[in-house]
Protein backbone atom coordinates (compact mmCIF):
# COMPACT_ATOMS: atom_id res chain seq x y z
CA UNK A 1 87.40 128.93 63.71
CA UNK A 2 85.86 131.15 61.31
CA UNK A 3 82.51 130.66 60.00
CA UNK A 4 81.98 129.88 56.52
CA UNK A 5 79.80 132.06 54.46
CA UNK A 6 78.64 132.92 50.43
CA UNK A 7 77.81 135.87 48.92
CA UNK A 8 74.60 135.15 46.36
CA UNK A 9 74.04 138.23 43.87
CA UNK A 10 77.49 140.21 42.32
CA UNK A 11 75.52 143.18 42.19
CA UNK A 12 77.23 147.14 42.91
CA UNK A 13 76.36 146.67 46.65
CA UNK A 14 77.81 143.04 47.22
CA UNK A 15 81.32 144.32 45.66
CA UNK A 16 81.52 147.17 47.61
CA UNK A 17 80.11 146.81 50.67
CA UNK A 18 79.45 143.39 51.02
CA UNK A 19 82.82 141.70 50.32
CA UNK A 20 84.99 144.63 51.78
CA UNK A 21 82.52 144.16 55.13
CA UNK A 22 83.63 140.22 54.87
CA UNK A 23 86.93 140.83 54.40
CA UNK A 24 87.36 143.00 57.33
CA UNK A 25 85.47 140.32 59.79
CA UNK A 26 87.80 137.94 61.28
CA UNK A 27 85.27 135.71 62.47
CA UNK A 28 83.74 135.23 59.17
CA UNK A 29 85.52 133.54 56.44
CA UNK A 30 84.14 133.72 52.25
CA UNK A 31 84.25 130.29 50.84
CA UNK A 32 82.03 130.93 47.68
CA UNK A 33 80.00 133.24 45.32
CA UNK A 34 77.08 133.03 43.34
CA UNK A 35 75.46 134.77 40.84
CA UNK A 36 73.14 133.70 37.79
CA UNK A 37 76.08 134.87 35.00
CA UNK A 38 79.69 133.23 35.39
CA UNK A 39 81.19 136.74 34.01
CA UNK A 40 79.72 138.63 36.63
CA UNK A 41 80.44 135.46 39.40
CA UNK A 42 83.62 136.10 38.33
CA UNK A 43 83.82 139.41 38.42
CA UNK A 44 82.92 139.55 42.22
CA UNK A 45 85.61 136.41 43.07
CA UNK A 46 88.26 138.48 41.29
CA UNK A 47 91.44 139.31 43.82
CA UNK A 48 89.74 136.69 46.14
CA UNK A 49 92.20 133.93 46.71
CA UNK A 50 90.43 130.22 47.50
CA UNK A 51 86.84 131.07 46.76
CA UNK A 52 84.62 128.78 44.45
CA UNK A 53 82.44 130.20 41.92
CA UNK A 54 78.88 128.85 41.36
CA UNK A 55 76.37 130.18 38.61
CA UNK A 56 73.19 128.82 36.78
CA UNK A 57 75.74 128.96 33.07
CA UNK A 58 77.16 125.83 35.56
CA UNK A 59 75.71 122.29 35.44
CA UNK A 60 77.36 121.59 38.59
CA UNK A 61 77.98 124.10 40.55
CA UNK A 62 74.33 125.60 40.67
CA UNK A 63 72.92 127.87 43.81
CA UNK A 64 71.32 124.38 45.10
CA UNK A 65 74.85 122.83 44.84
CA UNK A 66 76.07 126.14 46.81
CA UNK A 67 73.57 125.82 49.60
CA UNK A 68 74.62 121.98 49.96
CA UNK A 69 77.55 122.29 50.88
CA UNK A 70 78.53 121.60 54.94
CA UNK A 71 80.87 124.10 54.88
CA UNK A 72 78.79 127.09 54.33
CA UNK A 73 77.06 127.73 57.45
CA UNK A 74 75.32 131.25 55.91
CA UNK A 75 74.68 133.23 53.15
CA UNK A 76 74.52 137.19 52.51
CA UNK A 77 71.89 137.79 49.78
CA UNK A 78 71.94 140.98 47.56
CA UNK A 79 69.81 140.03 44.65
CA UNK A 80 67.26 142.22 43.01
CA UNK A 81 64.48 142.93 45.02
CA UNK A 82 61.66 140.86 42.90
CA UNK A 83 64.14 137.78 42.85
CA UNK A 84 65.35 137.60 46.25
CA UNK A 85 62.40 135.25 48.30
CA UNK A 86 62.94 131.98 46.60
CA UNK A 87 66.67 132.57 47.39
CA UNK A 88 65.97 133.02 50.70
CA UNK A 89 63.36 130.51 50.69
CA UNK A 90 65.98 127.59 49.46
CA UNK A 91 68.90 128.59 51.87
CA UNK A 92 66.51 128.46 55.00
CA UNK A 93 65.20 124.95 53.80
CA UNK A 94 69.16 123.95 52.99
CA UNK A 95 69.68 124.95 56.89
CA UNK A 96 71.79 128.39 56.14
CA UNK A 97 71.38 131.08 58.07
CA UNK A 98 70.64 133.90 55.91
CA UNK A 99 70.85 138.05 56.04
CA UNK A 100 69.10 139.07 53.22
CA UNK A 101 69.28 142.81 51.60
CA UNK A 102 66.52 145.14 52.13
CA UNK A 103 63.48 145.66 51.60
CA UNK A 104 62.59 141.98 53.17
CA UNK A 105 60.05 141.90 49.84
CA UNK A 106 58.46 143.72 46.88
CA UNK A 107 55.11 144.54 48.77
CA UNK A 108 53.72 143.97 52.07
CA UNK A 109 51.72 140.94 51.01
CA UNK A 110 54.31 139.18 49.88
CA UNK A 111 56.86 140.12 52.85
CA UNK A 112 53.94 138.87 55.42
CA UNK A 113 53.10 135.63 53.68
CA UNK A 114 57.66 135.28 53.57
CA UNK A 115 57.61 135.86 57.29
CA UNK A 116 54.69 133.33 58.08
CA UNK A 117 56.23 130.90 56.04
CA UNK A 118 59.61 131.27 57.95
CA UNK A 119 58.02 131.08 61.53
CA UNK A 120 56.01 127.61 59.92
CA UNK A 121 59.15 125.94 58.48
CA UNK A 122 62.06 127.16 59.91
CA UNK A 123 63.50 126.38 63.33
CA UNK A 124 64.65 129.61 64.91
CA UNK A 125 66.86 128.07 67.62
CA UNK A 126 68.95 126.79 64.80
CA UNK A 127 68.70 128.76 61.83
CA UNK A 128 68.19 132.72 61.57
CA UNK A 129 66.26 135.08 58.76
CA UNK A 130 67.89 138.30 59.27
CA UNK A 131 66.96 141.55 57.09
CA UNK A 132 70.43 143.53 56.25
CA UNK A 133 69.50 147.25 57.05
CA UNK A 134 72.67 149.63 57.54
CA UNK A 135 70.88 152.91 58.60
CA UNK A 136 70.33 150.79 62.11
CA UNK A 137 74.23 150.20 62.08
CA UNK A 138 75.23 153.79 62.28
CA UNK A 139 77.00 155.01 64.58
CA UNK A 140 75.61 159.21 63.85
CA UNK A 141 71.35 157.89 64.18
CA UNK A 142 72.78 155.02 67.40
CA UNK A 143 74.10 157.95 69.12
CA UNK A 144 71.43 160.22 68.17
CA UNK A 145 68.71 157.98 69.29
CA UNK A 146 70.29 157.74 73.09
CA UNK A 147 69.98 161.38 72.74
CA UNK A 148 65.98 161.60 71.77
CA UNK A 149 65.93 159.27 74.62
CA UNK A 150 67.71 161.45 77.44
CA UNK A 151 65.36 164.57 76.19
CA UNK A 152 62.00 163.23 77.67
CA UNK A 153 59.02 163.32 75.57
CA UNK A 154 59.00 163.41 71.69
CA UNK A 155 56.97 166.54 70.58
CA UNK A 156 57.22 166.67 66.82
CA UNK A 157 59.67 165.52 64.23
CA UNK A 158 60.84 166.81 60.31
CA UNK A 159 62.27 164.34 58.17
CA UNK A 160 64.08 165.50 54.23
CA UNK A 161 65.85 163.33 51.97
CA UNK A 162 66.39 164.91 48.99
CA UNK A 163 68.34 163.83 45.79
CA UNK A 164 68.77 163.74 42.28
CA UNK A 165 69.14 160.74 40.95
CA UNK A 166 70.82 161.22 37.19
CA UNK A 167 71.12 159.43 34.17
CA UNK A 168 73.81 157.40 34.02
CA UNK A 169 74.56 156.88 37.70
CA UNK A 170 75.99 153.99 39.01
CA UNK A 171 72.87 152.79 40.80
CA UNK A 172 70.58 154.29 38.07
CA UNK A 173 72.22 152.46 35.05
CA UNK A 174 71.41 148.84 36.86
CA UNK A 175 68.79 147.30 34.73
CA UNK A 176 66.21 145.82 37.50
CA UNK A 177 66.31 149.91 39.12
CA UNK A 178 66.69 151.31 35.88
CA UNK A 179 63.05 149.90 34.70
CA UNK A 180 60.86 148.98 38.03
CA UNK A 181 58.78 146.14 37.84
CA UNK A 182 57.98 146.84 41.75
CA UNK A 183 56.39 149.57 43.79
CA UNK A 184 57.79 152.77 43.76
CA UNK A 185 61.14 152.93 41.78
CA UNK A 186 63.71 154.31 43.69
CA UNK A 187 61.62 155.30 46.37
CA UNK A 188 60.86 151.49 47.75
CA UNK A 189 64.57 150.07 46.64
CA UNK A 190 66.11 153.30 48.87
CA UNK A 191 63.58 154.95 50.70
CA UNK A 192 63.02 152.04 53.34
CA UNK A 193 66.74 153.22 54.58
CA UNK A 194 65.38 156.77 55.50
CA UNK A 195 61.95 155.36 56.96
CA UNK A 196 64.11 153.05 59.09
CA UNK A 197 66.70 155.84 60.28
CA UNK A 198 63.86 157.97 61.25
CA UNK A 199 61.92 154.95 63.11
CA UNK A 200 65.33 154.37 65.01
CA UNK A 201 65.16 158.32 65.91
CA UNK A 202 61.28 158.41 67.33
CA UNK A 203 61.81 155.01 69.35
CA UNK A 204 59.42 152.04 69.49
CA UNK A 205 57.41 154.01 71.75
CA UNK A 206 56.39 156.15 69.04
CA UNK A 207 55.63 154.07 66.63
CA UNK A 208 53.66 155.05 63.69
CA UNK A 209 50.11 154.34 63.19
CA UNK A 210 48.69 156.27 60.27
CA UNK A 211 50.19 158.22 57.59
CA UNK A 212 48.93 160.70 54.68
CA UNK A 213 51.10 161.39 51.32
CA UNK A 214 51.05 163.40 48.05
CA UNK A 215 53.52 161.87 45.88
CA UNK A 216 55.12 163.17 42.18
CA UNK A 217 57.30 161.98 39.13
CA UNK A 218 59.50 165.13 39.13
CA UNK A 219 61.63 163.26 36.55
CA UNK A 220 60.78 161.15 33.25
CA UNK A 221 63.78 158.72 33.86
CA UNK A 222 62.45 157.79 37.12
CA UNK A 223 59.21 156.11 36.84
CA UNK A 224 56.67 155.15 38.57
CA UNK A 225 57.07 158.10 41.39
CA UNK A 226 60.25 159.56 43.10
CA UNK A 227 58.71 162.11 45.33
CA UNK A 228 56.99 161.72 48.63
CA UNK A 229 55.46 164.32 50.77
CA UNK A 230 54.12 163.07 54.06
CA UNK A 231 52.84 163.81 57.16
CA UNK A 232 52.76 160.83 59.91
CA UNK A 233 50.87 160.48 63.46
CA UNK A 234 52.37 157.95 65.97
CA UNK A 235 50.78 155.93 68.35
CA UNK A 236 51.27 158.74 70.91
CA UNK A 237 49.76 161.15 68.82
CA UNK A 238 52.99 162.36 68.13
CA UNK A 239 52.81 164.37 64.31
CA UNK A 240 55.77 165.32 61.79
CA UNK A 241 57.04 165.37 58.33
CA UNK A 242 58.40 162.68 56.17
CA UNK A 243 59.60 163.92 52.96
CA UNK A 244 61.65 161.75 50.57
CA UNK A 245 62.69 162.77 46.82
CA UNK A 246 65.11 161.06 44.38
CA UNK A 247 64.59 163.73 41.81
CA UNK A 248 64.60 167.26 43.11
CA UNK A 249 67.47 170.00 43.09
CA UNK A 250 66.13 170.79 46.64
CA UNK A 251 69.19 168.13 47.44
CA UNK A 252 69.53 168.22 51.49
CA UNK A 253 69.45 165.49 54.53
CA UNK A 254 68.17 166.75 57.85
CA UNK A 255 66.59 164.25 60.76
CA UNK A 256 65.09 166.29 63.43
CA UNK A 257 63.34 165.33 66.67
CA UNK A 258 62.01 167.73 68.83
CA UNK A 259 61.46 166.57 72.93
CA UNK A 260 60.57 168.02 75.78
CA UNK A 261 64.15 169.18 76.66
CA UNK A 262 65.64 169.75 73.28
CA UNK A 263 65.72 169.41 69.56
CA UNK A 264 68.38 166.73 67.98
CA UNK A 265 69.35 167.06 64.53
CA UNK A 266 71.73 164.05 62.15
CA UNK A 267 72.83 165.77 59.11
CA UNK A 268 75.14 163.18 56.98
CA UNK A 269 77.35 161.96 59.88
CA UNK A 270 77.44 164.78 62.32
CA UNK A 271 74.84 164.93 65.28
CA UNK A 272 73.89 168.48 67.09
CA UNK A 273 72.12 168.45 70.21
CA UNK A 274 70.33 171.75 71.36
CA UNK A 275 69.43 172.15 74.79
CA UNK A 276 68.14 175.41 76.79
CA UNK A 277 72.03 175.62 78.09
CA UNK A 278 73.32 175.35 74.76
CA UNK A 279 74.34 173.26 71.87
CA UNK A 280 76.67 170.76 71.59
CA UNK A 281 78.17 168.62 68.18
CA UNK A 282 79.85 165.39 67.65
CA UNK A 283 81.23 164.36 64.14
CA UNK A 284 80.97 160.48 62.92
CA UNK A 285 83.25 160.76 60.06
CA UNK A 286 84.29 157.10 59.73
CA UNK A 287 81.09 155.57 59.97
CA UNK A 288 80.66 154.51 56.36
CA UNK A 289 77.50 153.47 55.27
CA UNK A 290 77.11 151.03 58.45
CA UNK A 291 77.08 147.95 56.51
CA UNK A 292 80.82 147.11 58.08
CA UNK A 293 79.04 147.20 61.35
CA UNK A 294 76.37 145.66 60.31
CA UNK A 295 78.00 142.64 58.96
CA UNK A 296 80.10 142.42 62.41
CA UNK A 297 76.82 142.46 64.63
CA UNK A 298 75.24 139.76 62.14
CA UNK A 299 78.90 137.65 62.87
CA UNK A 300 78.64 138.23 66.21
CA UNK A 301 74.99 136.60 66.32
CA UNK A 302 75.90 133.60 64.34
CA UNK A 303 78.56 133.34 67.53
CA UNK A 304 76.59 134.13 69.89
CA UNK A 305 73.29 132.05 68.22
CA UNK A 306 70.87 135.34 69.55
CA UNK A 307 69.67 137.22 66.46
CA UNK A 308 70.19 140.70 67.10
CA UNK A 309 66.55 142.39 67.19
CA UNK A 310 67.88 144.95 64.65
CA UNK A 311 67.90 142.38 61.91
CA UNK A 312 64.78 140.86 62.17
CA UNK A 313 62.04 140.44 59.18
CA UNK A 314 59.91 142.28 61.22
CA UNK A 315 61.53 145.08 61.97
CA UNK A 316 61.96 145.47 57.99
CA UNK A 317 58.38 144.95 57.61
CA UNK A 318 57.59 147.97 59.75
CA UNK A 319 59.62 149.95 57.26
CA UNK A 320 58.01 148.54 54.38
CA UNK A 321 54.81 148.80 55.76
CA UNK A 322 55.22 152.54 56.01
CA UNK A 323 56.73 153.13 52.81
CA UNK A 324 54.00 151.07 51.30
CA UNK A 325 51.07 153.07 53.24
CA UNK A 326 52.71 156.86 52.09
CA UNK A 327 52.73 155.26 48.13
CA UNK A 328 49.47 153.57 48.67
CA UNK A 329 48.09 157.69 50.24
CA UNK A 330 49.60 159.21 47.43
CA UNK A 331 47.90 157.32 44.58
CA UNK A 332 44.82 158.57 46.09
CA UNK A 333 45.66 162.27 46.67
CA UNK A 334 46.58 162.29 50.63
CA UNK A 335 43.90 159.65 51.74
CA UNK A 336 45.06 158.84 55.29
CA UNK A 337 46.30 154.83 55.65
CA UNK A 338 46.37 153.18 58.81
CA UNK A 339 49.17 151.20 59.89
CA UNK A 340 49.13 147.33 60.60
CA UNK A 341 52.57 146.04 61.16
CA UNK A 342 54.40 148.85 62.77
């Protein structure tokens, strides 16, 4: 029998890559939808046969009359980033599981004090807080991390993400990321994807420990900063390059790792492995964005009742905690920050 979920937030991600990821998981079945305007509610329920609708326009069918109901074992949260922990908050207390969109909160503070909480009210063995992060889900950086891992040591490491993000793009025109009331624009709401992917790459083993940034507002529309430049040093000692920019023409994607016995290299969704015998390629083309396999591997938990360790709070607060650090550096031109929760 299929296990009921919601969706709470109607937002560009939940329609298409939330619902779609649903839709395509037998073991998971969408019973309703929530979001704080009917139109939008609506709008995300559309071509959805047998799902109810609940919104705060709605006396009666509220998010607290949502999370009531016996039938709805979980919910997947996609809400804006400063409104999502009272959400989450009020579906662990209602007894929901929940797998809640990055990052796990607006700040560090606030994600460490969400955690605490969690451990202190909620019961584990019966309920899980999962963090929904799709770079962990792909099949190009899972297969690329086996490969750091055959090479031996990790010697150094370069890391660019570079876009520009325009007016009037999709993600751009959406009024919470259009005008930040958060940390770092663009550069929190997305960058936490590219810290995670390249986290995934080095391998707990070298885990970061103290970072140093220069950061920039290349463009006016994207306020307060878009641009980081940093250099990290891992537990091991391990150095390389982080750079991350949302409005540069430099537009590229390159994760390299360079170990004892080779270099590998994820560029979009094709891996390259050079050794001292050669090189070799493999091509991920229908991959996706990983939140279809994502979405799976959080079903399969709920089945299973083991959270898998890629969806854990903490493993998003590592992310967060590194993204924080580099914007934290680069407000005070490079100053080195050490790293708590990584």
């Amino acid at each position: 029998m299929a296990i009921g979920i919601a969706i709470v937030g109607s937002g560009i991600f939940a329609k298409e890559q939330h619902l779609p990821a649903i839709q395509q998981t037998p073991s998971l079945e969408l019973k309703a939808v929530y979001s704080r305007s009917l139109k939008s509610a609506r709008s995300l329920a559309e071509g959805t046969p047998n799902v109810d609708i609940y919104c705060d326009e709605e006396s009666t069918k509220t998010y607290q009359d949502l999370i009531k109901r016996d039938d709805i074992k979980a919910v997947i949260i996609a809400l804006p980033i400063l409104a999502q922990p009272k959400y989450i908050r009020a579906a662990l207390e209602a007894g929901k599981h929940v797998l809640a969109e990055k990052p796990v909160a607006e700040n560090v503070e606030a994600a460490v004090e969400l955690i605490n909480w969690c451990h202190k009210n909620v019961d584990s063995s019966r309920v899980t807080f999962g963090i929904a992060e799709n770079f962990r889900f792909l099949d190009s950086f899972l297969y690329a991390a086996e490969q750091v891992k055959s090479l031996g040591k990790v010697l150094h490491f370069k890391v660019r993400v570079h876009m520009l993000t325009k007016p009037g793009s999709k993600y751009f025109e959406t009024p919470w990321r259009k005008v930040p009331e958060y940390q770092g624009g663009f550069l929190l709401d997305g960058g936490v994807h590219f810290v995670a992917a390249t986290r995934l790459l080095l391998q707990p083993e070298n885990a970061p420990a103290r970072v140093s940034s220069m950061s920039a507002q290349i463009q006016p529309h994207l306020p307060p900063v878009d641009t980081l430049d940093a250099t990290w040093r891992t537990k091991t000692g391990v150095t390389g390059t982080f750079s991350v920019s949302f409005g540069t023409p430099l537009e590229g994607t390159e994760y390299s790792i360079g170990c004892e016995g080779g270099v590998v290299t994820v560029q979009d969704s094709t891996v390259k492995v050079s050794k001292p015998t050669g090189e070799e390629k493999r091509e991920f083309p229908g991959e996706g964005t990983g939140v279809k396999q994502e979405v799976k591997a959080w079903a399969e938990s709920l089945v299973s009742g083991s959270q898998n360790p890629r969806q854990t709070p903490e493993e998003a607060l590592a992310d967060l905690t590194i993204l924080e650090a580099m914007l934290r550096s680069g407000e005070n031109n490079g100053t080195p920050v050490d790293l708590k929760y990584t």
